[in-house]
PDB file of N, CA and C in Angstrom:
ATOM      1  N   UNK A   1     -21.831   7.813 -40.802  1.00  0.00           N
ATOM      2  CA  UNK A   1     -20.386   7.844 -40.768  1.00  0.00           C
ATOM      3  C   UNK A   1     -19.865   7.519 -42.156  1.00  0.00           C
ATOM      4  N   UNK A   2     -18.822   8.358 -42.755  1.00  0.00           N
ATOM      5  CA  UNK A   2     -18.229   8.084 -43.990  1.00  0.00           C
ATOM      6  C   UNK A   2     -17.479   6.838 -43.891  1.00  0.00           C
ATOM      7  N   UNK A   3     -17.345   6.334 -44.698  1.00  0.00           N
ATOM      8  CA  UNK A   3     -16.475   4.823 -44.965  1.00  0.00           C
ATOM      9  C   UNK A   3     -14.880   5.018 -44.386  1.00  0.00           C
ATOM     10  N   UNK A   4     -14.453   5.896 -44.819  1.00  0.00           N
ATOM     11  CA  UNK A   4     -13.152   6.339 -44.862  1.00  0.00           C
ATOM     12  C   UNK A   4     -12.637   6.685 -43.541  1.00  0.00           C
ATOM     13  N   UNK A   5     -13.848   7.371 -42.691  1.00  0.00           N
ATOM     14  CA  UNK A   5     -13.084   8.102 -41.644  1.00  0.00           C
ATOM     15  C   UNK A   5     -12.952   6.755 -40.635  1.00  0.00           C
ATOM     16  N   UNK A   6     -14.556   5.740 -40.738  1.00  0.00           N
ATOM     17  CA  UNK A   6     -14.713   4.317 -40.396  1.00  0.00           C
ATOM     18  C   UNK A   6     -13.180   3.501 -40.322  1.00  0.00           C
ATOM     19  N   UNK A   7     -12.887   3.259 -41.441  1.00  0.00           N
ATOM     20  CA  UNK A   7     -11.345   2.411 -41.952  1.00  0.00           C
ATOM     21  C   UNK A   7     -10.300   2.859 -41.528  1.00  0.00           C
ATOM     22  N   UNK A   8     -10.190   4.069 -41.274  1.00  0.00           N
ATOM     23  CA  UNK A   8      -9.352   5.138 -40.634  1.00  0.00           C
ATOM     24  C   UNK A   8      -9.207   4.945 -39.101  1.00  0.00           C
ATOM     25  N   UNK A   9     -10.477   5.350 -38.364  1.00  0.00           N
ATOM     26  CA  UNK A   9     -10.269   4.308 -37.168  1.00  0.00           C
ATOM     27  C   UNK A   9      -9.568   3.377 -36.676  1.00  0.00           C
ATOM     28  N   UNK A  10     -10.554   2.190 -37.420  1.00  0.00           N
ATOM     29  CA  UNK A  10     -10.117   0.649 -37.096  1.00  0.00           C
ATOM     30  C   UNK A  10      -8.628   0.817 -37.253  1.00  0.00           C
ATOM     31  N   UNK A  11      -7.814   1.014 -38.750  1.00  0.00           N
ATOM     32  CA  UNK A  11      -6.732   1.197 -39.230  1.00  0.00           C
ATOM     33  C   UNK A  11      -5.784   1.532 -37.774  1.00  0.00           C
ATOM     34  N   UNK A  12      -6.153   2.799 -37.294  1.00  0.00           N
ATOM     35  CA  UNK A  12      -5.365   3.230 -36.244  1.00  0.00           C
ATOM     36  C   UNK A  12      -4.967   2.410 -34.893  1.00  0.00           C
ATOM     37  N   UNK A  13      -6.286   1.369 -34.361  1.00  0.00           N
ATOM     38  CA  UNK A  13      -5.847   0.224 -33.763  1.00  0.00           C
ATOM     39  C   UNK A  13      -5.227  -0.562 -34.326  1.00  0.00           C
ATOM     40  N   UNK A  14      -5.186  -1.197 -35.221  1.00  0.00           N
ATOM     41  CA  UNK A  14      -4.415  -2.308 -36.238  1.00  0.00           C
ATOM     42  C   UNK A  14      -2.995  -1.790 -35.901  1.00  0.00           C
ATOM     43  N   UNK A  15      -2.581  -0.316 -35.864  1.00  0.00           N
ATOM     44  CA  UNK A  15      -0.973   0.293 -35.710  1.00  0.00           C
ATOM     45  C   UNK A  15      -0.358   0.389 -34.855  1.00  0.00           C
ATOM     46  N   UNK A  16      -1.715   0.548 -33.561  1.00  0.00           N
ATOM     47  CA  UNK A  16      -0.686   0.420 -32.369  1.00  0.00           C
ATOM     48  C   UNK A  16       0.089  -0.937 -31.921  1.00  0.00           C
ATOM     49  N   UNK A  17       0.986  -0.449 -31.027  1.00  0.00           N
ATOM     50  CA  UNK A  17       1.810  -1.828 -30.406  1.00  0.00           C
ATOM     51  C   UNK A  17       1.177  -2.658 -29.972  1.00  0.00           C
ATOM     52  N   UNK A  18       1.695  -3.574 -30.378  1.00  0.00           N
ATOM     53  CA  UNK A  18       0.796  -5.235 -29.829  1.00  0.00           C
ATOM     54  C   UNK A  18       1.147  -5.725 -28.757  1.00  0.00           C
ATOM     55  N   UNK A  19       1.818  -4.559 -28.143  1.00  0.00           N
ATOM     56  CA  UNK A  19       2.965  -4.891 -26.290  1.00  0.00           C
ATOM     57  C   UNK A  19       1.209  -6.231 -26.010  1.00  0.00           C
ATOM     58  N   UNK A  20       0.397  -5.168 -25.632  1.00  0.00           N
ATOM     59  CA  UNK A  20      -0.734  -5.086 -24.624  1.00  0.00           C
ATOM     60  C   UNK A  20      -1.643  -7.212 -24.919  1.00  0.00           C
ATOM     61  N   UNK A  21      -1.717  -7.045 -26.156  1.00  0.00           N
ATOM     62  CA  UNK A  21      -1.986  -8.173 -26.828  1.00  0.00           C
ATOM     63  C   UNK A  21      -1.324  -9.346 -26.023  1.00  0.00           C
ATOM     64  N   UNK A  22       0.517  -9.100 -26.457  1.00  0.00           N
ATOM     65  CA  UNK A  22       1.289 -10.130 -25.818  1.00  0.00           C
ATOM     66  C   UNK A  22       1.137 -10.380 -24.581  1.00  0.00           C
ATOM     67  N   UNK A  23       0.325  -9.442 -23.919  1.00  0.00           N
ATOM     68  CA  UNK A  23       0.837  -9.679 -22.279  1.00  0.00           C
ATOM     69  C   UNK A  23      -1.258 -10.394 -21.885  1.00  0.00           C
ATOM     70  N   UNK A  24      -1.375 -10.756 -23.139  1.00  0.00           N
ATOM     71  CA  UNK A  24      -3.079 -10.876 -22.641  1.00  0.00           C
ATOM     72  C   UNK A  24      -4.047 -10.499 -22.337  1.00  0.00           C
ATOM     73  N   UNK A  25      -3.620  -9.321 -22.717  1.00  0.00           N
ATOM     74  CA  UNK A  25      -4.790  -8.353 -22.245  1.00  0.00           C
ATOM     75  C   UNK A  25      -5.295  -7.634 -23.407  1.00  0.00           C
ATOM     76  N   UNK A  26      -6.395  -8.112 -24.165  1.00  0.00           N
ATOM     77  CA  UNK A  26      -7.284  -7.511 -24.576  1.00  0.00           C
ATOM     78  C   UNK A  26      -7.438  -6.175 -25.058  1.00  0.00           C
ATOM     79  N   UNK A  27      -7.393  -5.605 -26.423  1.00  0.00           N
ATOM     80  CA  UNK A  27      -7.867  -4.059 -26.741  1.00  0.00           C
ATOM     81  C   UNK A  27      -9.448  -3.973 -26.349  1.00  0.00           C
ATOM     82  N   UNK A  28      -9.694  -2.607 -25.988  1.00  0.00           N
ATOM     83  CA  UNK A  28     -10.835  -2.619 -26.401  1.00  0.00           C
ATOM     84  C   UNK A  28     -11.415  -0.923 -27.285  1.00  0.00           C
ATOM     85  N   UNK A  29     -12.357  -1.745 -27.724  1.00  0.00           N
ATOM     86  CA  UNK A  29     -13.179  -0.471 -28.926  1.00  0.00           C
ATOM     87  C   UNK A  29     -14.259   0.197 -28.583  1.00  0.00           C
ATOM     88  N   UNK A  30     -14.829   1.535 -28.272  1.00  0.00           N
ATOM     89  CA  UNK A  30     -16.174   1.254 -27.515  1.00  0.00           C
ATOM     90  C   UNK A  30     -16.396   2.372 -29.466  1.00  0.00           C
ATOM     91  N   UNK A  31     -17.763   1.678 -30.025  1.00  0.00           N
ATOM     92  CA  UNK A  31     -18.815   2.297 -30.831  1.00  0.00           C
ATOM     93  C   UNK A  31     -19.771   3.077 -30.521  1.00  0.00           C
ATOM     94  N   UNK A  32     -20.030   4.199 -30.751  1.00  0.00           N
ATOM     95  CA  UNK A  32     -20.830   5.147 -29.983  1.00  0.00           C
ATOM     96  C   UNK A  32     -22.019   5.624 -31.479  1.00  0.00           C
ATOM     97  N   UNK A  33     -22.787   5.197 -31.793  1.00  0.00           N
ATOM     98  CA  UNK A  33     -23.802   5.547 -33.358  1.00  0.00           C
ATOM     99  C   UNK A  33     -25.193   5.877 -33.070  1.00  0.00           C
ATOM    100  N   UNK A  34     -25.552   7.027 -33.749  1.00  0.00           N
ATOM    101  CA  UNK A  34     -26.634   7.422 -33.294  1.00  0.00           C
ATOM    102  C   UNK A  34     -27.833   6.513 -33.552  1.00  0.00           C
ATOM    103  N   UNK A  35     -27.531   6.290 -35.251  1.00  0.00           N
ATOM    104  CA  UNK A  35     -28.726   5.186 -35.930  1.00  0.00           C
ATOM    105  C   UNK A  35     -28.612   3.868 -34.879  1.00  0.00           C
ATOM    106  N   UNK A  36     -29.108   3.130 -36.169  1.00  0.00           N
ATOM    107  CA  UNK A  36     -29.426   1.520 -35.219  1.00  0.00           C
ATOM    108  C   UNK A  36     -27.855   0.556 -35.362  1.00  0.00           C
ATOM    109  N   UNK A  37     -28.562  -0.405 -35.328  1.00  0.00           N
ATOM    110  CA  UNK A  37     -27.123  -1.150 -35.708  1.00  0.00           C
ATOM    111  C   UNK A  37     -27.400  -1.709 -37.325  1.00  0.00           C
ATOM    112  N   UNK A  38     -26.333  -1.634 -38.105  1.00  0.00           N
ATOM    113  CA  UNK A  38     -26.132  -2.243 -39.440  1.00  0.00           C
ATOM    114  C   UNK A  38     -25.214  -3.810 -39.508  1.00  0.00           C
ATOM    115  N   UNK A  39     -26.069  -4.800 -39.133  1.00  0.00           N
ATOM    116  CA  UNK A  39     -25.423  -6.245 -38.729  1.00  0.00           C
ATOM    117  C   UNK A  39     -24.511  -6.400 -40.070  1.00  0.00           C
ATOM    118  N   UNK A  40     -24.854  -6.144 -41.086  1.00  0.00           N
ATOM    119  CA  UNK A  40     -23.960  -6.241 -42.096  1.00  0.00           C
ATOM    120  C   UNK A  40     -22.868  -5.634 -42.741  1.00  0.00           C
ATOM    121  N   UNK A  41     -22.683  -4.211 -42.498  1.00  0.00           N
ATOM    122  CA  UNK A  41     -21.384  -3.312 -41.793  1.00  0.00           C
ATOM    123  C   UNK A  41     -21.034  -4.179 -40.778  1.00  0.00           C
ATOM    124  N   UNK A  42     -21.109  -4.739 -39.458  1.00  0.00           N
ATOM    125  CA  UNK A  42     -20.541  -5.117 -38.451  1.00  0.00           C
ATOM    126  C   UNK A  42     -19.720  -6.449 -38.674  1.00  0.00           C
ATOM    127  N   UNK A  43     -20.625  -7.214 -39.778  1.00  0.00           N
ATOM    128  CA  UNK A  43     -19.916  -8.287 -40.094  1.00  0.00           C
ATOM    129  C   UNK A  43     -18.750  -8.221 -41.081  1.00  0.00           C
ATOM    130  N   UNK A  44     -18.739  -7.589 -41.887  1.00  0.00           N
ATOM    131  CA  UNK A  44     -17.786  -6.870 -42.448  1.00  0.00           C
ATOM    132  C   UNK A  44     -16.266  -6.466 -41.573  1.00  0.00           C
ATOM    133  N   UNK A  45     -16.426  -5.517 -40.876  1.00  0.00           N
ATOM    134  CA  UNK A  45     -16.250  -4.841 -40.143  1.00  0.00           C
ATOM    135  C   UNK A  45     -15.103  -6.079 -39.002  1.00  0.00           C
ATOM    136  N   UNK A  46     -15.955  -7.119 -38.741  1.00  0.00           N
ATOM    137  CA  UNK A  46     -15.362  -7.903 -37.464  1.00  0.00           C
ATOM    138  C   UNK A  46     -14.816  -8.816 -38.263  1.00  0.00           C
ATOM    139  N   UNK A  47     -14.689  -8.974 -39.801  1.00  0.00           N
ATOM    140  CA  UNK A  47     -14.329 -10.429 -40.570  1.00  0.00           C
ATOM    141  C   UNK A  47     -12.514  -9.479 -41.348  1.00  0.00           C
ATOM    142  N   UNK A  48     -12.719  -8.100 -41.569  1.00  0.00           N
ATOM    143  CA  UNK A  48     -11.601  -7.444 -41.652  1.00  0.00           C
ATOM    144  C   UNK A  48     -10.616  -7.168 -40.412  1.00  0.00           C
ATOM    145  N   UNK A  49     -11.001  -7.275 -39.171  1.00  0.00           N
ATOM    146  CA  UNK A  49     -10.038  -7.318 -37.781  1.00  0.00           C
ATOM    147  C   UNK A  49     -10.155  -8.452 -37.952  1.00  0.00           C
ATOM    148  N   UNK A  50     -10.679  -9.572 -38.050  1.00  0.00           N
ATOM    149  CA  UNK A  50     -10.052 -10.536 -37.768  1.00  0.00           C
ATOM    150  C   UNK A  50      -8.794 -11.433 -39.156  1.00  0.00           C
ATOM    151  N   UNK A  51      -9.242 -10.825 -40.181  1.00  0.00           N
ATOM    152  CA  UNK A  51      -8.007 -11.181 -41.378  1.00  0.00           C
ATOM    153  C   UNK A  51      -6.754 -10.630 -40.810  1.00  0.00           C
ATOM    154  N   UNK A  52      -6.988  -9.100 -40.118  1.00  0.00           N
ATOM    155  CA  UNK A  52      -5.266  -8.580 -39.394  1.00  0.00           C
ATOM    156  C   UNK A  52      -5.107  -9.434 -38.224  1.00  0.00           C
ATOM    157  N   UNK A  53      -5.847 -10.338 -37.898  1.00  0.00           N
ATOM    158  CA  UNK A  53      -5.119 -10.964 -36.055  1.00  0.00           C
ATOM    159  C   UNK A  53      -5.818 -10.883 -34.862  1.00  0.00           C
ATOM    160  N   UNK A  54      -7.457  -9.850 -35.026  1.00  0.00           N
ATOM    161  CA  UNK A  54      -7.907  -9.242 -34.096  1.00  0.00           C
ATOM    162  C   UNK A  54      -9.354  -9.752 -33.968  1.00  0.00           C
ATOM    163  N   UNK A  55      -9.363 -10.997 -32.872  1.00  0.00           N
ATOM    164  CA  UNK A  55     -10.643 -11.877 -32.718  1.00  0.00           C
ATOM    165  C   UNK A  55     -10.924 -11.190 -31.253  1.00  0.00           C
ATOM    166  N   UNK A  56     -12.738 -10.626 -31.733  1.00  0.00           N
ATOM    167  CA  UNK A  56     -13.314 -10.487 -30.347  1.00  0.00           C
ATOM    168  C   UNK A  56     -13.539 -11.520 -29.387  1.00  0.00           C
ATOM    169  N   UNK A  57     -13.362 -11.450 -28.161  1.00  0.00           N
ATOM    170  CA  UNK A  57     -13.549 -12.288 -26.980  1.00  0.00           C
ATOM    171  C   UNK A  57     -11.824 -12.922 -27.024  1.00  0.00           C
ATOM    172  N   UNK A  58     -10.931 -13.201 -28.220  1.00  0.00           N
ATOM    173  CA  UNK A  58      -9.373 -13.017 -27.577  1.00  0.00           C
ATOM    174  C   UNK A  58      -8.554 -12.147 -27.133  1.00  0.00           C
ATOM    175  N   UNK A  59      -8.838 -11.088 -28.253  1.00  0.00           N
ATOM    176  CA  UNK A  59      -7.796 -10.194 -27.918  1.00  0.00           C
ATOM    177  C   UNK A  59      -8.314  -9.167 -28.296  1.00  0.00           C
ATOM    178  N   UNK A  60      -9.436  -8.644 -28.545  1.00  0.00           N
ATOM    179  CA  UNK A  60     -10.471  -7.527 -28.499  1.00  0.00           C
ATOM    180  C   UNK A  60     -11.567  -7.517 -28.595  1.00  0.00           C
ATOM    181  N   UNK A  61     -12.022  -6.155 -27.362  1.00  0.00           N
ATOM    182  CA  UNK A  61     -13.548  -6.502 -26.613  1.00  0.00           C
ATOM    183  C   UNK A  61     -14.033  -5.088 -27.505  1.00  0.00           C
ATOM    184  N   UNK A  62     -15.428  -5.423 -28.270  1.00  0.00           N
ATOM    185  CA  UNK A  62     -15.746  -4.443 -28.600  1.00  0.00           C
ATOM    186  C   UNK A  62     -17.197  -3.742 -27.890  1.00  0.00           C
ATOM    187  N   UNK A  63     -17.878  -2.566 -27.619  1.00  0.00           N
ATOM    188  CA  UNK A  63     -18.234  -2.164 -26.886  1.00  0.00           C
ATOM    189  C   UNK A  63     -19.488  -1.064 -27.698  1.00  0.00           C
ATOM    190  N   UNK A  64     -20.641  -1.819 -28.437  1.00  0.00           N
ATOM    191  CA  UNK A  64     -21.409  -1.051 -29.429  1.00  0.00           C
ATOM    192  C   UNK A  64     -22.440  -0.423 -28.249  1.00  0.00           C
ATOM    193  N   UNK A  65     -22.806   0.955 -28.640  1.00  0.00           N
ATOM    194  CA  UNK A  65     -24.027   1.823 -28.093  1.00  0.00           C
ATOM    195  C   UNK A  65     -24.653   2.284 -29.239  1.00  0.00           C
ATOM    196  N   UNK A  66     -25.629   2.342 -29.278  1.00  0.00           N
ATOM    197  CA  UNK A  66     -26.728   2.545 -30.423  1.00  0.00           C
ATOM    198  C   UNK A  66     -28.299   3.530 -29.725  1.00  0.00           C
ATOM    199  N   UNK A  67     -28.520   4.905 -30.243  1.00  0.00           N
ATOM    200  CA  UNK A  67     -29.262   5.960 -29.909  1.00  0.00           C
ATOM    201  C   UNK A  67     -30.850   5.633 -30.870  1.00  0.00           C
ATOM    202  N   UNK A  68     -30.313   4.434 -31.644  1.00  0.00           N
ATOM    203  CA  UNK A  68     -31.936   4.335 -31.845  1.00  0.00           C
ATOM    204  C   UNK A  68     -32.242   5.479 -32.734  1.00  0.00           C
ATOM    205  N   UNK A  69     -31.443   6.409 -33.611  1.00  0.00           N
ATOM    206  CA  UNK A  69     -32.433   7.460 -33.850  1.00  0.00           C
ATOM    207  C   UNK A  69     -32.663   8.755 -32.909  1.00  0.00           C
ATOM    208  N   UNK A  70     -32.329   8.642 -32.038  1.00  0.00           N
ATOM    209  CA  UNK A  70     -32.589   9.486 -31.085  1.00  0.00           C
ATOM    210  C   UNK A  70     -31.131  10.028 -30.515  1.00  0.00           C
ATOM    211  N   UNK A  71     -31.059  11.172 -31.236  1.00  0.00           N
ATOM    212  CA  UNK A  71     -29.192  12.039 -31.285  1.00  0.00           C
ATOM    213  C   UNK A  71     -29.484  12.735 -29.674  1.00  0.00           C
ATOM    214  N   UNK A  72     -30.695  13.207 -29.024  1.00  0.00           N
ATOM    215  CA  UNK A  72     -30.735  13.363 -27.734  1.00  0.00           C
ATOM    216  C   UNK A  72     -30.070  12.241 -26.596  1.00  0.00           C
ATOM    217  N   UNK A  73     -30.530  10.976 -27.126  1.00  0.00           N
ATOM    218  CA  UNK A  73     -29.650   9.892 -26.193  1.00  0.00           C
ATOM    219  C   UNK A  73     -28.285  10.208 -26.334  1.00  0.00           C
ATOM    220  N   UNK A  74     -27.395  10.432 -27.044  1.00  0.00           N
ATOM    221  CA  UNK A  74     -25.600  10.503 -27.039  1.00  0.00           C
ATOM    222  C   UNK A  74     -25.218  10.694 -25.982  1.00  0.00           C
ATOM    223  N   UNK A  75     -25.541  11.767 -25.408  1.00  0.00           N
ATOM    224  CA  UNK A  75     -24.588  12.133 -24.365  1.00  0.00           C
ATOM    225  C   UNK A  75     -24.333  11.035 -22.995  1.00  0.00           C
ATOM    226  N   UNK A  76     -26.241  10.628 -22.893  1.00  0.00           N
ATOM    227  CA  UNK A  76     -26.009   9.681 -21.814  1.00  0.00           C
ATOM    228  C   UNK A  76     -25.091   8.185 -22.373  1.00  0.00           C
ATOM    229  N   UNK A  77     -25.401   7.961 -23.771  1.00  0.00           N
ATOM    230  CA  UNK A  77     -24.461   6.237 -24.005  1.00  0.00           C
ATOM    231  C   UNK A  77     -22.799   6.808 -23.964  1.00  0.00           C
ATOM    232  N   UNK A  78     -22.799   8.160 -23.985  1.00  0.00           N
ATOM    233  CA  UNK A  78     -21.253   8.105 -24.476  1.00  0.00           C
ATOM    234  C   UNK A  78     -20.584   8.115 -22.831  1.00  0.00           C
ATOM    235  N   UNK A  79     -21.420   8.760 -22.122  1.00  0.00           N
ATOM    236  CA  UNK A  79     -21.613   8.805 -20.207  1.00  0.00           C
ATOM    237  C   UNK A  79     -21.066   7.520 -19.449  1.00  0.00           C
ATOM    238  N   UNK A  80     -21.906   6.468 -20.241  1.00  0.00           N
ATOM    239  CA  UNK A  80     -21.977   5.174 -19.435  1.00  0.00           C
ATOM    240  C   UNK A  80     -20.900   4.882 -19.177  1.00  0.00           C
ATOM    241  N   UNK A  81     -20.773   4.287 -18.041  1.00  0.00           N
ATOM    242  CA  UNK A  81     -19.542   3.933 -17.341  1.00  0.00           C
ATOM    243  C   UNK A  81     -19.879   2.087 -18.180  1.00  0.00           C
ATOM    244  N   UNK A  82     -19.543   2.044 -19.049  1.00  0.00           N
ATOM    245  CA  UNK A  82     -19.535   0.643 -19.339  1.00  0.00           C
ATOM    246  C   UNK A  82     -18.446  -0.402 -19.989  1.00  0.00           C
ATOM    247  N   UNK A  83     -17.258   0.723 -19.889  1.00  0.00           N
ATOM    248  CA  UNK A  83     -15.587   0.077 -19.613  1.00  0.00           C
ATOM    249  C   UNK A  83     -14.825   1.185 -19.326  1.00  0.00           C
ATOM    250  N   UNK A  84     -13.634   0.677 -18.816  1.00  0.00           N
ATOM    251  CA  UNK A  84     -12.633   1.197 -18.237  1.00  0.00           C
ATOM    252  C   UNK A  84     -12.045   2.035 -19.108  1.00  0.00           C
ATOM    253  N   UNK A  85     -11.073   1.893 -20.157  1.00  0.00           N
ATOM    254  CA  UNK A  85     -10.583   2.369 -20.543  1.00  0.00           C
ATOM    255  C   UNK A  85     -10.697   1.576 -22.341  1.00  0.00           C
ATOM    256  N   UNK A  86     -10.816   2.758 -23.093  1.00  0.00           N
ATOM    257  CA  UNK A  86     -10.940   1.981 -24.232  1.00  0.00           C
ATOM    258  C   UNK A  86      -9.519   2.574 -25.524  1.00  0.00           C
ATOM    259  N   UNK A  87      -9.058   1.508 -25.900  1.00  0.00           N
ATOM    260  CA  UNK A  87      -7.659   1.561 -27.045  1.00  0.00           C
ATOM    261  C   UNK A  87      -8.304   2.417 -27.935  1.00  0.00           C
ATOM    262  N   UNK A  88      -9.064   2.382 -28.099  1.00  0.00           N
ATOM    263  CA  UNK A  88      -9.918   3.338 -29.464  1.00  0.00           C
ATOM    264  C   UNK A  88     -11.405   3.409 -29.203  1.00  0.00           C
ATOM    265  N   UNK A  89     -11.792   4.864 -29.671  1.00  0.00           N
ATOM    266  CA  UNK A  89     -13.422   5.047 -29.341  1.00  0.00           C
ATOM    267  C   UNK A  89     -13.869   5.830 -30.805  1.00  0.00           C
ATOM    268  N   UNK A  90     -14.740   5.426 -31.003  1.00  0.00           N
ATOM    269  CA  UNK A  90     -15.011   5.654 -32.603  1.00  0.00           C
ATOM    270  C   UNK A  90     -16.928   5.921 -32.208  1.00  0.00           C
ATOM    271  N   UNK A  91     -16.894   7.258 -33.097  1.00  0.00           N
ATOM    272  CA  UNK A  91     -18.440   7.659 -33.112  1.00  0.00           C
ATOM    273  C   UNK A  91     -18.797   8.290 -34.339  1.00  0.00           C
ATOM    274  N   UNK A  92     -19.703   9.047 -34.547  1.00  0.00           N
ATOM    275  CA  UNK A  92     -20.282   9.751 -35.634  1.00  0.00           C
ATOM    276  C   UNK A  92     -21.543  10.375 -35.171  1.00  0.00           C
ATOM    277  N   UNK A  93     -21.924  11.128 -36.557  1.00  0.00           N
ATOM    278  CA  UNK A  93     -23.470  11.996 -36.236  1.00  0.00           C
ATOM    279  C   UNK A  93     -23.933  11.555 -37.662  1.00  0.00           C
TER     280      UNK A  93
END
């Protein structure tokens, strides 16, 4: 995933209305990546939402799937019924 289209994303939650926030209820993000996980992108990543206001387990649940390498898995992690409805869904190839 390019950096840009990455920041671009996140960016786009950061804009929406914070109605949902005020009323306690939680955004959520689901990550959909073919590779593995990059703990150090992520930390990055969760230390910039949280400089705008946006702490996981308060007020946003984030929701990582990881294919291991294996671009045949996608279809089933992107499948999973493993939230309801998500404020933003962010993937790549």
């Amino acid at each position: 995933m390019k950096r840009r289209d990455f920041i671009a994303g996140t960016a786009a939650l950061l804009v929406l209305p914070r109605r949902s926030c005020a009323q306690g209820t939680p955004r959520r993000i689901g990550v959909l990546n073919p590779g593995q996980s990059n703990l150090p992108l992520r930390k990055v990543w969760l230390g910039s939402l949280s400089d705008h206001g946006w702490v996981v387990g308060k007020n946003l649940i984030i929701d990582f799937r990881y294919g291991d390498g294996h671009d045949e898995r996608m279809p089933a992690l992107a499948a999973e019924p493993s939230s309801p409805m998500c404020s933003l869904a962010l993937g790549h190839r």
